[in-house]
Every structure is written in structure tokens, then in C-alpha cells.
PDB file of N, CA and C in Angstrom:
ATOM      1  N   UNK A   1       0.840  -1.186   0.000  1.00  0.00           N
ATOM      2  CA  UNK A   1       0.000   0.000   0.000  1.00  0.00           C
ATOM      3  C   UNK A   1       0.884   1.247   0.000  1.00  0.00           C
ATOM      4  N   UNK A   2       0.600   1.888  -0.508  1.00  0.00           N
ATOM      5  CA  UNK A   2       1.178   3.388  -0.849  1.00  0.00           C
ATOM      6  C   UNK A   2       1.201   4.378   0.503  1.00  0.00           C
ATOM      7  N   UNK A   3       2.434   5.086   0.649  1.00  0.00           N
ATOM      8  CA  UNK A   3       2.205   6.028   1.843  1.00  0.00           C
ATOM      9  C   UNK A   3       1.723   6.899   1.260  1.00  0.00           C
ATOM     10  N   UNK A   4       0.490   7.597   1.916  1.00  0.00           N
ATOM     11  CA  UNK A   4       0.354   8.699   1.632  1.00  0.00           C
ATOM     12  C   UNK A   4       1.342  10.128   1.446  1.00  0.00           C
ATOM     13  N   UNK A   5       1.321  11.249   0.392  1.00  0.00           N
ATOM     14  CA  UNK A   5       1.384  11.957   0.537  1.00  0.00           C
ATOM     15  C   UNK A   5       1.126  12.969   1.593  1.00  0.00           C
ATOM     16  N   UNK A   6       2.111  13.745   2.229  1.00  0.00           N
ATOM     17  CA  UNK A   6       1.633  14.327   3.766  1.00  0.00           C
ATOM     18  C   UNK A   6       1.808  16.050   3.283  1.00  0.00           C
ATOM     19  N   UNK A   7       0.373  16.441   3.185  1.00  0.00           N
ATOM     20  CA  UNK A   7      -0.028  18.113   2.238  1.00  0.00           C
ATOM     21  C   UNK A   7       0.550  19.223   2.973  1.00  0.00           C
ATOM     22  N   UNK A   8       0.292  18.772   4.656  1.00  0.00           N
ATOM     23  CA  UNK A   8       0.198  19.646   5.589  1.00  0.00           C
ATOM     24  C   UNK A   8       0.889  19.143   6.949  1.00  0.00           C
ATOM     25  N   UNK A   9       1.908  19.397   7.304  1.00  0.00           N
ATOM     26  CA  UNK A   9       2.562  18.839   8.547  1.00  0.00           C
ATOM     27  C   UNK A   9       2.973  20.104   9.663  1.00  0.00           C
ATOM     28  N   UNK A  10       1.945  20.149  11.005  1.00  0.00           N
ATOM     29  CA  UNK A  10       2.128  21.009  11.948  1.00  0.00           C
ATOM     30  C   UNK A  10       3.061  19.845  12.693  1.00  0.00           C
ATOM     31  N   UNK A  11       4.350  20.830  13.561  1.00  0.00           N
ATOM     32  CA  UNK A  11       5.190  19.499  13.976  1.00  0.00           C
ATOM     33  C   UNK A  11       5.298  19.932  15.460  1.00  0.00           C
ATOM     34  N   UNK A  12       4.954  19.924  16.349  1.00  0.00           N
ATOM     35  CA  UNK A  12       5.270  20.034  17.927  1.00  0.00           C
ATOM     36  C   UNK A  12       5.490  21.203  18.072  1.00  0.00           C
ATOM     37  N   UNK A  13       4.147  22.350  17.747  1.00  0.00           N
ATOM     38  CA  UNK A  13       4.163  24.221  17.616  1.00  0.00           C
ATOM     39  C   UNK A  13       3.598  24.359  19.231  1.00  0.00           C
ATOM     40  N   UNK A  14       4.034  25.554  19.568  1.00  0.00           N
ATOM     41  CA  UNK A  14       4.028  26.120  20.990  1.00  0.00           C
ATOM     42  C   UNK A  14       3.287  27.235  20.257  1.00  0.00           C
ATOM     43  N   UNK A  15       2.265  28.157  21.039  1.00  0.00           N
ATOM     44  CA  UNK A  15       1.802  29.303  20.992  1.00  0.00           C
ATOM     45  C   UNK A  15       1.831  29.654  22.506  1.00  0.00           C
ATOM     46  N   UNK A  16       2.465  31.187  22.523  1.00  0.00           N
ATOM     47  CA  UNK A  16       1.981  31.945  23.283  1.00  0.00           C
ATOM     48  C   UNK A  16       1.600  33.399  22.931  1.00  0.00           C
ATOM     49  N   UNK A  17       0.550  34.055  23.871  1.00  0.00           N
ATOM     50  CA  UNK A  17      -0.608  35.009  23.889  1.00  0.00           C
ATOM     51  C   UNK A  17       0.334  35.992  24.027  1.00  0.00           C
ATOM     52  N   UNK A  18       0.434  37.171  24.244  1.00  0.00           N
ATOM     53  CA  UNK A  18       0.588  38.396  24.578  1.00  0.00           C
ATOM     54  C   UNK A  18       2.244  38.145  25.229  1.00  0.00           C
ATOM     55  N   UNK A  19       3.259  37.600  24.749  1.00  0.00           N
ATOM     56  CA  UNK A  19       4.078  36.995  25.206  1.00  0.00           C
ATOM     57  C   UNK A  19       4.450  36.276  26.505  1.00  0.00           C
ATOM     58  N   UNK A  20       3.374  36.213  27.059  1.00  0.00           N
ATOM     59  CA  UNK A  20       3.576  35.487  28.785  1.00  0.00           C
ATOM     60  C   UNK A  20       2.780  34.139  28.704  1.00  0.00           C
ATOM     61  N   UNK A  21       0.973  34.122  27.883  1.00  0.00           N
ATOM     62  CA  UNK A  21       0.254  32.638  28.271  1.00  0.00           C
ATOM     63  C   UNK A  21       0.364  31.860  26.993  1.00  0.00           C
ATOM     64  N   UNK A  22       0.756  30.893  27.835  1.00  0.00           N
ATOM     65  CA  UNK A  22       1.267  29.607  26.864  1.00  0.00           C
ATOM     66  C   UNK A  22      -0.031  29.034  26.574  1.00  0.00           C
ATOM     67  N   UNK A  23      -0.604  28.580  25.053  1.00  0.00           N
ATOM     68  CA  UNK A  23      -2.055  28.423  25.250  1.00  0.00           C
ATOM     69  C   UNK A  23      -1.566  27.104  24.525  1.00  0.00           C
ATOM     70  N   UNK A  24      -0.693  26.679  23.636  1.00  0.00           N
ATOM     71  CA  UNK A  24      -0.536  25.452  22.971  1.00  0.00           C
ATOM     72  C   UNK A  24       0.666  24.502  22.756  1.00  0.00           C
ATOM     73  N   UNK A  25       0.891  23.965  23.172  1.00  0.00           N
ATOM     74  CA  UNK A  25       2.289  23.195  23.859  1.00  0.00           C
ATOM     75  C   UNK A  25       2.878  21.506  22.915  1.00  0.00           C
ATOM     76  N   UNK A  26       3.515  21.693  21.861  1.00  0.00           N
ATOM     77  CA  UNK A  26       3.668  20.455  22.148  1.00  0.00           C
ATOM     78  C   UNK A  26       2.527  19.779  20.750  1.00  0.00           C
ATOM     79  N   UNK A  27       1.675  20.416  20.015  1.00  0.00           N
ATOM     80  CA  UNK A  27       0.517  19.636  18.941  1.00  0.00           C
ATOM     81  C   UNK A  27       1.101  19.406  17.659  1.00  0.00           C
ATOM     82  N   UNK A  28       0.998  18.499  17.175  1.00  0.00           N
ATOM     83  CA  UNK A  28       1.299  17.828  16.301  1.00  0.00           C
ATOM     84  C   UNK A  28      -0.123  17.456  15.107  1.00  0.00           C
ATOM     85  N   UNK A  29       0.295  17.330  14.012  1.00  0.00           N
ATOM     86  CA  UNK A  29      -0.604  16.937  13.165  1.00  0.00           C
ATOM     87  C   UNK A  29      -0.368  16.385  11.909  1.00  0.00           C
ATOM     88  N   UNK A  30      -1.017  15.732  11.085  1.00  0.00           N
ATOM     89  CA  UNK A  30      -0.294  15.698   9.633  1.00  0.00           C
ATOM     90  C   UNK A  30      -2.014  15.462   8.484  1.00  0.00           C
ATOM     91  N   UNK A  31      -1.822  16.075   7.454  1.00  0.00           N
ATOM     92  CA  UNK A  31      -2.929  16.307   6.302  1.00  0.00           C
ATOM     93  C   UNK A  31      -2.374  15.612   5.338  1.00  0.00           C
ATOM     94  N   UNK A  32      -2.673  14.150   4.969  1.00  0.00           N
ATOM     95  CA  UNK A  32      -2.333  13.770   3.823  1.00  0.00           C
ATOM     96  C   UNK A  32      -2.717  13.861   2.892  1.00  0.00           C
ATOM     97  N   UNK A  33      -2.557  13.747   1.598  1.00  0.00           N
ATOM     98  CA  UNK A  33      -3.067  14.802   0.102  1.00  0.00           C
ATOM     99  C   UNK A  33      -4.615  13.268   0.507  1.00  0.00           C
ATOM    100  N   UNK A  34      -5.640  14.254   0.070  1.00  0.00           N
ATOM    101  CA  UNK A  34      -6.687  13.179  -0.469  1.00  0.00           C
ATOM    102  C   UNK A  34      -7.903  12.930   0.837  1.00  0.00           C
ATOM    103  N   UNK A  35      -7.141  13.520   1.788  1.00  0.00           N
ATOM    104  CA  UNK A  35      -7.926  13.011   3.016  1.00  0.00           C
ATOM    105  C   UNK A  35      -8.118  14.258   3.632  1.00  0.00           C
ATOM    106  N   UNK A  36      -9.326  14.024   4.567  1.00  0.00           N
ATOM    107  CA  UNK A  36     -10.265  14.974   5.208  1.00  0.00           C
ATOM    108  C   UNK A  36      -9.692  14.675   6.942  1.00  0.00           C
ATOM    109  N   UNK A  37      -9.281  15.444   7.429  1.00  0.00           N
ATOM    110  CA  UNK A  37      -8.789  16.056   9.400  1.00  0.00           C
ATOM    111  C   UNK A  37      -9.714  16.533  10.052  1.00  0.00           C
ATOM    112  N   UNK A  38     -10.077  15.933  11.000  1.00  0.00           N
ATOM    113  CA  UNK A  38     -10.902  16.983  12.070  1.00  0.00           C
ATOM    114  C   UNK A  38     -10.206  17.060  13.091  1.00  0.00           C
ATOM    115  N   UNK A  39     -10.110  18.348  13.382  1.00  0.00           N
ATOM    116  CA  UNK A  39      -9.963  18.785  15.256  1.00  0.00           C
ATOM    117  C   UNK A  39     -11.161  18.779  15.983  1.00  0.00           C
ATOM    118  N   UNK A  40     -10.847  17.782  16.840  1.00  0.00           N
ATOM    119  CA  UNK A  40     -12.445  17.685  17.971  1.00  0.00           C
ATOM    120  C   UNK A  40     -11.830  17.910  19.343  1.00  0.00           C
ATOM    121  N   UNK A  41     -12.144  18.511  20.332  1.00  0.00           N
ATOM    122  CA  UNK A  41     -12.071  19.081  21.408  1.00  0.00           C
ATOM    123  C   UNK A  41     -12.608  20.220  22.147  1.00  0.00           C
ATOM    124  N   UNK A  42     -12.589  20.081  23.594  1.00  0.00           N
ATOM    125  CA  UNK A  42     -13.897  21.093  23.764  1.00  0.00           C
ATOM    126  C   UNK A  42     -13.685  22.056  24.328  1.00  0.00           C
ATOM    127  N   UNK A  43     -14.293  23.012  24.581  1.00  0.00           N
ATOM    128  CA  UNK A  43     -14.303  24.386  24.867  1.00  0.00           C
ATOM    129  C   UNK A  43     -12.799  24.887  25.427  1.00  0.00           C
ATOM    130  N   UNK A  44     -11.736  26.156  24.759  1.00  0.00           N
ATOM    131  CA  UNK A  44     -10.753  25.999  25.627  1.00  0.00           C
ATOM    132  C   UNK A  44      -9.805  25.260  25.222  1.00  0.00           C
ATOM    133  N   UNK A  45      -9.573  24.462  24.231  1.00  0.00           N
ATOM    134  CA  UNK A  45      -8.640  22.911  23.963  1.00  0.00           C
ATOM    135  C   UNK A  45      -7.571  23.323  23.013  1.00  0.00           C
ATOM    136  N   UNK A  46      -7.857  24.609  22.366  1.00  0.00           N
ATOM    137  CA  UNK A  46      -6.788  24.561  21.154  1.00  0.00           C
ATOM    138  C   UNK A  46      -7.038  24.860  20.083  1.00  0.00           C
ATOM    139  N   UNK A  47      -8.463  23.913  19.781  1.00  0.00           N
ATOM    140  CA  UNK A  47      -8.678  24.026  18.098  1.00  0.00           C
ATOM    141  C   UNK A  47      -8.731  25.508  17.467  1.00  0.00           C
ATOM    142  N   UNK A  48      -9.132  26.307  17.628  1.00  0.00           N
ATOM    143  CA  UNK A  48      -9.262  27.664  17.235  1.00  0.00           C
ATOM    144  C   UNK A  48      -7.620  28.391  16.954  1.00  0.00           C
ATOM    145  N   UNK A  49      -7.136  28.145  18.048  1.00  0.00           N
ATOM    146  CA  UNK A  49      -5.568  28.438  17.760  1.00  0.00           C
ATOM    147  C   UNK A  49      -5.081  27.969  16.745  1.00  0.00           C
ATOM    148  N   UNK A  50      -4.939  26.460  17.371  1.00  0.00           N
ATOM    149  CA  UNK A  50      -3.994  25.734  15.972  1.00  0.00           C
ATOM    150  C   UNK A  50      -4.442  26.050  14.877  1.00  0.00           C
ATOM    151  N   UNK A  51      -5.807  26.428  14.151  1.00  0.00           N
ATOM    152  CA  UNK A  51      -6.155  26.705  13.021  1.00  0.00           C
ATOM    153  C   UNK A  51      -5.682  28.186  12.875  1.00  0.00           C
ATOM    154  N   UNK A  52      -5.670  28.894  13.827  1.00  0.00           N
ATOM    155  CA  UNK A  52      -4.838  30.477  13.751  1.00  0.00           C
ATOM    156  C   UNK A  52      -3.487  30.090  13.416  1.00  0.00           C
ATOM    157  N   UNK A  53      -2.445  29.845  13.803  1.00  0.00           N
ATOM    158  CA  UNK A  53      -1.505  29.201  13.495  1.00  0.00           C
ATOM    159  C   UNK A  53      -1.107  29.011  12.321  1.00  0.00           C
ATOM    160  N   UNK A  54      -1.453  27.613  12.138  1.00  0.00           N
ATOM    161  CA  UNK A  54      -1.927  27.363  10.451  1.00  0.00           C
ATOM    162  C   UNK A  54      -2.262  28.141   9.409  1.00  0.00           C
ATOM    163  N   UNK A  55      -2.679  29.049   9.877  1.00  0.00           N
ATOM    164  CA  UNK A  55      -3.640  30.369   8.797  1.00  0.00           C
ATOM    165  C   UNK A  55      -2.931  31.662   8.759  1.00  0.00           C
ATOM    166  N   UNK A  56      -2.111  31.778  10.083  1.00  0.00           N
ATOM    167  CA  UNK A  56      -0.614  32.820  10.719  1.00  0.00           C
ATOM    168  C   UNK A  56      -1.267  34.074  10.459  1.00  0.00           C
ATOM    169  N   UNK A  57      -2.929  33.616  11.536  1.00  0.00           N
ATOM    170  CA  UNK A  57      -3.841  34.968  11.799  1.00  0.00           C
ATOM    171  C   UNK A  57      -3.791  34.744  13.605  1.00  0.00           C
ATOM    172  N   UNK A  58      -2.506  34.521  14.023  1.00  0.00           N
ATOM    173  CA  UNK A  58      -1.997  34.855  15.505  1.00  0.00           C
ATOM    174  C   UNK A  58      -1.685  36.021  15.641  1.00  0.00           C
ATOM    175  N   UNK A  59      -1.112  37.082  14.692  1.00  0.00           N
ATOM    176  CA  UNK A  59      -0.339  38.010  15.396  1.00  0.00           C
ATOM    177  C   UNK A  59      -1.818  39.124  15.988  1.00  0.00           C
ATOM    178  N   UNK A  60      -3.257  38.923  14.982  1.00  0.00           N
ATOM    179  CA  UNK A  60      -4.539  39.948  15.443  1.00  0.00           C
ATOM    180  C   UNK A  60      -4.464  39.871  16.581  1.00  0.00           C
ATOM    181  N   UNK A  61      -4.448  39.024  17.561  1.00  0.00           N
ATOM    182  CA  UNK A  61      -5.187  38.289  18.443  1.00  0.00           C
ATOM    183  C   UNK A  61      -3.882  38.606  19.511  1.00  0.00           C
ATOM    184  N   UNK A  62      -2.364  38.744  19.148  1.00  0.00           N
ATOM    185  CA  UNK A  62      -1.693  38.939  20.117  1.00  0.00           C
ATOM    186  C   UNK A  62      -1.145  37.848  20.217  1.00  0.00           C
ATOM    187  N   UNK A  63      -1.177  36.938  19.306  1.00  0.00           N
ATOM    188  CA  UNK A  63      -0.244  35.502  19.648  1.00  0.00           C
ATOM    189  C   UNK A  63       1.128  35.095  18.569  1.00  0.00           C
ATOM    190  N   UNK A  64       2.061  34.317  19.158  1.00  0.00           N
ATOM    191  CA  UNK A  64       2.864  33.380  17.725  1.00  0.00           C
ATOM    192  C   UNK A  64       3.040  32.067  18.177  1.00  0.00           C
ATOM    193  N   UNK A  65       3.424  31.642  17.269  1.00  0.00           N
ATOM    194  CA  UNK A  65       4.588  30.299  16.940  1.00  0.00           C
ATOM    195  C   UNK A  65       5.863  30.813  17.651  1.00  0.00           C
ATOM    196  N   UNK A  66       5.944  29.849  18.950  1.00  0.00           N
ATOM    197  CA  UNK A  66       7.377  30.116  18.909  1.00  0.00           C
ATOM    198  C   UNK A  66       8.040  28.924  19.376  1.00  0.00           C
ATOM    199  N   UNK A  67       7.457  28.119  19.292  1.00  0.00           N
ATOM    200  CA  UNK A  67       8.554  26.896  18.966  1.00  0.00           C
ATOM    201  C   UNK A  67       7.396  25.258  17.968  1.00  0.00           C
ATOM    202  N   UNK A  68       8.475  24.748  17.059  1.00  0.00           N
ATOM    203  CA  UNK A  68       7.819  23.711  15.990  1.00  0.00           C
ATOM    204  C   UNK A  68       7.808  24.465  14.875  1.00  0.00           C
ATOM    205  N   UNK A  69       6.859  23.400  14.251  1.00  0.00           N
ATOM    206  CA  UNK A  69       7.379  23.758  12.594  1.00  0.00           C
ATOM    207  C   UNK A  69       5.744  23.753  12.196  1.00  0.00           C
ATOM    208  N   UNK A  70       5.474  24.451  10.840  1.00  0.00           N
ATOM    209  CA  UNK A  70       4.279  24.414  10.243  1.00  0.00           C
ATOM    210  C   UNK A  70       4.557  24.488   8.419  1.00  0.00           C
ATOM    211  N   UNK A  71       4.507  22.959   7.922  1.00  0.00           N
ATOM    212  CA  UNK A  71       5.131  23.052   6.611  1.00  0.00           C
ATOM    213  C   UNK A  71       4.023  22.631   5.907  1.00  0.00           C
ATOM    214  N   UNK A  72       3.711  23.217   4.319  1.00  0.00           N
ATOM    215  CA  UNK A  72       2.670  23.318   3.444  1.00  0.00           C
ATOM    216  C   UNK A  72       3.166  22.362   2.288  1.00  0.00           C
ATOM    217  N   UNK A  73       3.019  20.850   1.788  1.00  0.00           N
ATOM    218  CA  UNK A  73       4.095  20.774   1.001  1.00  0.00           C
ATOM    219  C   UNK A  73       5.418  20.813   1.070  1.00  0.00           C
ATOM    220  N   UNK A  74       5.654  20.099   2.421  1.00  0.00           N
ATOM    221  CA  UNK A  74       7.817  20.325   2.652  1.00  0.00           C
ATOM    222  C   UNK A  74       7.888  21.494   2.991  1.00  0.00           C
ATOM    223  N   UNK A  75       7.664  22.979   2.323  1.00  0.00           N
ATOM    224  CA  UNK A  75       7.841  24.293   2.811  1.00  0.00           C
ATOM    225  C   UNK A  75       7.155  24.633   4.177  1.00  0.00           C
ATOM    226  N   UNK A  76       8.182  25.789   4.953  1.00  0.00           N
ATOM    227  CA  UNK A  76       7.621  26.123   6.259  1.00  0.00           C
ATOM    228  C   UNK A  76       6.709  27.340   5.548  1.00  0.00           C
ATOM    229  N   UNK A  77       5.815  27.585   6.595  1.00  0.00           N
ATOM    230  CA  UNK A  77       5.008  28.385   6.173  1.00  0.00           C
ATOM    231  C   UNK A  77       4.672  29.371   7.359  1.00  0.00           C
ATOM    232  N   UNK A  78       5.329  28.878   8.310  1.00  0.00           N
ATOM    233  CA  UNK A  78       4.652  29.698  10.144  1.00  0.00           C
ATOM    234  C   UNK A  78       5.169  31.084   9.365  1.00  0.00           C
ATOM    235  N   UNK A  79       5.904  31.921   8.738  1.00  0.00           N
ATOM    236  CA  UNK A  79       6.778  33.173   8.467  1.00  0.00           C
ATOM    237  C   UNK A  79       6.002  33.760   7.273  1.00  0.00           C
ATOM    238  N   UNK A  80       4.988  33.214   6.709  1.00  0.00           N
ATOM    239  CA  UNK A  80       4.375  33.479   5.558  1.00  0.00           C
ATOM    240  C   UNK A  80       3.641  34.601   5.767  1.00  0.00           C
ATOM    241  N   UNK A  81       2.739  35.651   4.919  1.00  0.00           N
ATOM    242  CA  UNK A  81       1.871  36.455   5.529  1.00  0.00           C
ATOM    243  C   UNK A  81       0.572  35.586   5.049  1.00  0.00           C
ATOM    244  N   UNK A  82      -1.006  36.075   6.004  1.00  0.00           N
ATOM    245  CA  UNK A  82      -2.060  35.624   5.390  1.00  0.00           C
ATOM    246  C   UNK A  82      -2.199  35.571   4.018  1.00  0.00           C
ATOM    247  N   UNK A  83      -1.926  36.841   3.540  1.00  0.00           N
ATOM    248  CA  UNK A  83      -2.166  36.766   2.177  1.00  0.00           C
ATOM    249  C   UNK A  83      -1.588  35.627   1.113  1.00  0.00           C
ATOM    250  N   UNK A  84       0.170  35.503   1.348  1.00  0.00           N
ATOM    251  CA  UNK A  84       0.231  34.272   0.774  1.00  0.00           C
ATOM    252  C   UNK A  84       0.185  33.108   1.163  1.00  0.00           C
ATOM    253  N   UNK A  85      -0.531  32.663   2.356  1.00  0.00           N
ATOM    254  CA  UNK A  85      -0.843  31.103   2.221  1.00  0.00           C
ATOM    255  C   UNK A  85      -1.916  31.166   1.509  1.00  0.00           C
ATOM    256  N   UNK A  86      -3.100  32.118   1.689  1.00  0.00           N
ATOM    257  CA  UNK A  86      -3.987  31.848   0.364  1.00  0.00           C
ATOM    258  C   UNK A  86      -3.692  31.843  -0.627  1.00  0.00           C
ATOM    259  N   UNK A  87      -2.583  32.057  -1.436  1.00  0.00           N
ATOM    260  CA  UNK A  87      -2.088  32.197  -2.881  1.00  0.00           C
ATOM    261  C   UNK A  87      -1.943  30.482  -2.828  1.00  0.00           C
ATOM    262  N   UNK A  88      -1.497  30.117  -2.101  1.00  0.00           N
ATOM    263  CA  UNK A  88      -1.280  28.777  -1.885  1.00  0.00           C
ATOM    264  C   UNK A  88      -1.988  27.526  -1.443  1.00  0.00           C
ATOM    265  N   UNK A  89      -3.149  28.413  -1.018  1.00  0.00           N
ATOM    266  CA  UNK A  89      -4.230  27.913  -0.647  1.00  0.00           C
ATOM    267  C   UNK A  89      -4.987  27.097   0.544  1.00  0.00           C
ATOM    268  N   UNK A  90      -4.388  28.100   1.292  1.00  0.00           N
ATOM    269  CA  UNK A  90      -4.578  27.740   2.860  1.00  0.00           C
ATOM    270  C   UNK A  90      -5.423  29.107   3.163  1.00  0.00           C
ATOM    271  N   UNK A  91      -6.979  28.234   3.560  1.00  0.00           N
ATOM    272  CA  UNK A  91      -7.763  29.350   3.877  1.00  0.00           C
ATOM    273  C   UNK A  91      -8.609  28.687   4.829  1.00  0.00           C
ATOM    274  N   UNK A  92      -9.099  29.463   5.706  1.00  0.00           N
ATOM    275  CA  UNK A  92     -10.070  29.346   6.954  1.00  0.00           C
ATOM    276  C   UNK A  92     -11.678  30.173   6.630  1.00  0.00           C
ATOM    277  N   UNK A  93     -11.964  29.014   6.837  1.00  0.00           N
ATOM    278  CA  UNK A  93     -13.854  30.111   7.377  1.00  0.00           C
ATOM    279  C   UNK A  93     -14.096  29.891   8.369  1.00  0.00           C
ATOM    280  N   UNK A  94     -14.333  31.218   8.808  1.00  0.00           N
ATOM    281  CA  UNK A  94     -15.164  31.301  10.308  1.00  0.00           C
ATOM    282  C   UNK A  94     -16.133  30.785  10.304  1.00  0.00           C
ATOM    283  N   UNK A  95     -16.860  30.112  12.029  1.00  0.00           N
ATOM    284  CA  UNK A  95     -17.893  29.458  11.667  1.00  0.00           C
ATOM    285  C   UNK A  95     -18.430  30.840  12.267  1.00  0.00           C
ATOM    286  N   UNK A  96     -20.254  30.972  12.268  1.00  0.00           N
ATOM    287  CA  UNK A  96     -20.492  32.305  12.432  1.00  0.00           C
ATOM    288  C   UNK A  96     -20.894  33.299  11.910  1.00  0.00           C
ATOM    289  N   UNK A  97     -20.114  33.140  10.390  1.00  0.00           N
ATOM    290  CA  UNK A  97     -20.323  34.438   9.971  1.00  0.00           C
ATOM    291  C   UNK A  97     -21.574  34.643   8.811  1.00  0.00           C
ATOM    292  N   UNK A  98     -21.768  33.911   8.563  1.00  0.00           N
ATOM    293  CA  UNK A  98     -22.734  33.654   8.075  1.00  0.00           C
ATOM    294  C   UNK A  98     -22.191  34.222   6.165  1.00  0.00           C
ATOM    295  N   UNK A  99     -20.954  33.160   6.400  1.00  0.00           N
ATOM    296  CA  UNK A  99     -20.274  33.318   4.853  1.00  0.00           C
ATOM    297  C   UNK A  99     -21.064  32.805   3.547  1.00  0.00           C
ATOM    298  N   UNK A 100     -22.073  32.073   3.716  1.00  0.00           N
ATOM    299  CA  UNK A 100     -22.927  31.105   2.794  1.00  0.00           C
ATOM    300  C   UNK A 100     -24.202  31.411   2.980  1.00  0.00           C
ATOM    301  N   UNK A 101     -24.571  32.464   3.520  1.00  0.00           N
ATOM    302  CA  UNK A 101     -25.931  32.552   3.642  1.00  0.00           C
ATOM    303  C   UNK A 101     -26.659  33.803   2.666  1.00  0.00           C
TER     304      UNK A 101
END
């Protein structure tokens, strides 16, 4: 059987807030080409971050990456601006906003 292709590899990223609260320690992930990821966890857990992260819409909010890796395709991407991971095609919808309605 074939290894998958791996699209999206977050590798053991730390976030902290306003430079003092450590909100994400240590998460790991991997997106292989072809396949669908969910983050499930509850209130408080992360998911919202790590997808900030990923999307490197931390700095609004007062947060970074400051330790791990976040690679798109082999390339790091944590240093990217929003604008070009969407060129690349890393994009987030809020839930909420009522983007489809």
C-alpha cells in the first residue's frame, strides 16, 4: 500500500498570547493529500488556535509560533503572511459568519 502523501505537517508548535500565556504546547498533526482532518475538542482545547496558526492569523489576536514547525508541502510556512498562504491555498472560514448565507 502506498504512503500517503503528507499536504500539511504542523510538527510540535508552541503558541503563546501576549508573550507570557502559553495556550498550545507540544501539537502535532499531519494532512495527507486526499484526506479529510478533524480537530475535535472542547471548549478551551486549542482548536481555534492551531487553526490560527496554520492560517498565521496569531499576530490579530496577540499571539505566535514560537517553537515547531508548520510546513505546506515540505515548505515552512509559520513566516508566511495571510495573504500568501492563500495564494497557496490555505484558507479558513469562520464558523459564524454567516459566509454562505
Amino acid at each position: 500500500m502506498d504512503t500517503p502523501n503528507i499536504i500539511l505537517n504542523v510538527n510540535g508548535i508552541e503558541v503563546i498570547y501576549n508573550h507570557v500565556i502559553l495556550v498550545l504546547k507540544g501539537v502535532s498533526l499531519q494532512v495527507p493529500e486526499g484526506r479529510i482532518v478533524a480537530i475535535l475538542g472542547g471548549n478551551g482545547a486549542g482548536k481555534t488556535t492551531t487553526l490560527r496558526a496554520i492560517s498565521n492569523l496569531l499576530k490579530g489576536e496577540r499571539g505566535e509560533v514560537t517553537k515547531g514547525s508548520i510546513e505546506l508541502q515540505g515548505e515552512r510556512i509559520e513566516n508566511l503572511s495571510p495573504a500568501d498562504l492563500v495564494k497557496r491555498g490555505v484558507i479558513q472560514v469562520m464558523e459564524g459568519r454567516h459566509c454562505f448565507a
